[in-house]
Protein backbone atom coordinates (compact mmCIF):
# COMPACT_ATOMS: atom_id res chain seq x y z
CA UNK A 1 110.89 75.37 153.40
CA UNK A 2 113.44 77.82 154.05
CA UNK A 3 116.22 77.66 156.51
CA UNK A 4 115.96 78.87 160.14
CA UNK A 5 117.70 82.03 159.76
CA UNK A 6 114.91 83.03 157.00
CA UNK A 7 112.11 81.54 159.09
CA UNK A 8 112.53 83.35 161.93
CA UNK A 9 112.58 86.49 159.66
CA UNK A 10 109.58 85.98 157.69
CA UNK A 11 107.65 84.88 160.94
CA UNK A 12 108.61 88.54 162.62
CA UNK A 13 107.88 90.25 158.98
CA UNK A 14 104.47 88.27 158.64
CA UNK A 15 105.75 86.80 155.28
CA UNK A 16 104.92 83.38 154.56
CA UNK A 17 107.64 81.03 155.48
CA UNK A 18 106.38 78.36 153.04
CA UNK A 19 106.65 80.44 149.80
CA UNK A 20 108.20 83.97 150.85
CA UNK A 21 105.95 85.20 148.26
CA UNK A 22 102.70 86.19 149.66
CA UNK A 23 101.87 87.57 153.18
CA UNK A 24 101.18 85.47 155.99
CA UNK A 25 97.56 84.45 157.53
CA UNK A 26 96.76 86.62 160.31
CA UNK A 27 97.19 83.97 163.64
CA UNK A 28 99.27 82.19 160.92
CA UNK A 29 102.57 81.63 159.48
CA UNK A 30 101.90 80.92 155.91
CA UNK A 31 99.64 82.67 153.07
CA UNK A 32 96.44 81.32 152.17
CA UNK A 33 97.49 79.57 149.19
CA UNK A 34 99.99 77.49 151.33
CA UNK A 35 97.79 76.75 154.18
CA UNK A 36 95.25 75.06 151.60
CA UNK A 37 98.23 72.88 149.49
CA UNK A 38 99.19 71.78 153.10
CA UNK A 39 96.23 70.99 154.35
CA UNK A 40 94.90 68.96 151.02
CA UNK A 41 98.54 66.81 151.43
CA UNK A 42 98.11 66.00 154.90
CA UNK A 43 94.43 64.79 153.80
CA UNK A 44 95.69 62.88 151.15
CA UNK A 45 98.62 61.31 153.35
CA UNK A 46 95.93 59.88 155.58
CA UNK A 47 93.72 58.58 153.14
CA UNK A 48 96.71 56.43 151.62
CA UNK A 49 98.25 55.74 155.05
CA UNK A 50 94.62 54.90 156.90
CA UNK A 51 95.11 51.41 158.21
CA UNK A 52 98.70 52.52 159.33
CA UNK A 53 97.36 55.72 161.19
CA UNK A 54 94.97 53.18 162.65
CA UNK A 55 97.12 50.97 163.93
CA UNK A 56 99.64 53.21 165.75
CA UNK A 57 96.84 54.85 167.17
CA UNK A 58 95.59 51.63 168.65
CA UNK A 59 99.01 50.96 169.69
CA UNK A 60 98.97 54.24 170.95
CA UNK A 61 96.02 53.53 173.23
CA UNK A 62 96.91 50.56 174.43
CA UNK A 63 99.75 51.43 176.02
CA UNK A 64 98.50 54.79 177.55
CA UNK A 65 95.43 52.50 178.88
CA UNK A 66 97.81 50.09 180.31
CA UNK A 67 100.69 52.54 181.75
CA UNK A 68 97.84 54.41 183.46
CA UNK A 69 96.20 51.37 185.01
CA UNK A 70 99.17 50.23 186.46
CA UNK A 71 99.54 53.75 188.57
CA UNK A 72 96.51 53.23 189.56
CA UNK A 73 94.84 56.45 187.28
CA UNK A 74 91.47 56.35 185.83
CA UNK A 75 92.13 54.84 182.47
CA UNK A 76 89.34 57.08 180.82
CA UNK A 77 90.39 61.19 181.97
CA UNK A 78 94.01 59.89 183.01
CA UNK A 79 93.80 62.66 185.67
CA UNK A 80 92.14 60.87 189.02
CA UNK A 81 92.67 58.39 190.97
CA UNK A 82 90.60 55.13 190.06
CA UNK A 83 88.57 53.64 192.34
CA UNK A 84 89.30 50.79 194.32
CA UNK A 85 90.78 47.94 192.21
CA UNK A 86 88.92 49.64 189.22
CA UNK A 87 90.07 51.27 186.19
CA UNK A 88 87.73 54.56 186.42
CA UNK A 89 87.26 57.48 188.58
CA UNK A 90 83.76 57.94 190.32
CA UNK A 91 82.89 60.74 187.90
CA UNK A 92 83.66 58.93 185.21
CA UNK A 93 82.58 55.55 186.05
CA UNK A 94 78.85 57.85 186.94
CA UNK A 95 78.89 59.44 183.48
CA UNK A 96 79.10 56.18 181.85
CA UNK A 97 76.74 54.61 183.76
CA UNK A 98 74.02 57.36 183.25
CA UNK A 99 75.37 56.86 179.80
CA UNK A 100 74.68 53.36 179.58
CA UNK A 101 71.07 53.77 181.56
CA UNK A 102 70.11 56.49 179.05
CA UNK A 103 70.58 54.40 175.76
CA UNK A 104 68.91 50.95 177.98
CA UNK A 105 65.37 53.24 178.40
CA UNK A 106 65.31 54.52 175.03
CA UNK A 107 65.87 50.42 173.90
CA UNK A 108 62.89 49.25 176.45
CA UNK A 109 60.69 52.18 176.00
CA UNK A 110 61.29 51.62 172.01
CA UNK A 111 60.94 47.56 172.07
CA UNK A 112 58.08 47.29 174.69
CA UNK A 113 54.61 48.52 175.76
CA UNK A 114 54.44 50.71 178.54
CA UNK A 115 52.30 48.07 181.39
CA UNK A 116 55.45 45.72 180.59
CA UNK A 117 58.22 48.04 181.64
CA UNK A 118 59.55 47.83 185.62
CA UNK A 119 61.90 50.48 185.93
């Protein structure tokens, strides 16, 4: 990587700032060539690091679940307020449930005959 000086210069002359070499991506800030050794790394990184990647984003969750339960947000969007001592929104808590309802019928009508189903 280059230092910020030469960044910012081969960013406003469309030169890749990885390499210097080749030109830059259109949309993009590094050549082709660089893009693909970057992406390939970061692939490899999370293959070897899975279970940790996992596990902070479980972390992660956990704590976003709990922080927005405790202000009273829907735990699901994180952008309304949650029903009344529940931890979803009505939309939300509706989509699931239609959800939910969706995947039950295709279970009964797969499992049973159609005089034994009460819906």
């Amino acid at each position: 990587m280059c230092s910020i000086n030469n960044y910012e210069y081969y960013k406003n002359h469309k030169i890749c700032v990885r390499c210097g070499q080749e030109d830059a991506e259109r949309n993009h800030t590094m050549c082709l060539e660089c893009i693909m050794k970057s992406r390939e790394y970061s692939l490899n990184y999370a293959r070897k690091h899975k279970k940790e990647i996992q596990e902070k984003s479980r972390v992660r969750a956990k704590k976003r679940y709990y922080q927005l339960k405790e202000q009273g947000i829907c735990t699901s969007c994180g952008k309304r307020v949650s029903r009344n001592n529940k931890v979803l929104c009505n939309q939300c808590s509706a989509r699931i449930n239609y959800r939910k309802r969706q995947e039950y019928l295709l279970n009964v009508y797969a499992t049973k005959r159609i005089y034994e189903i009460r819906v």
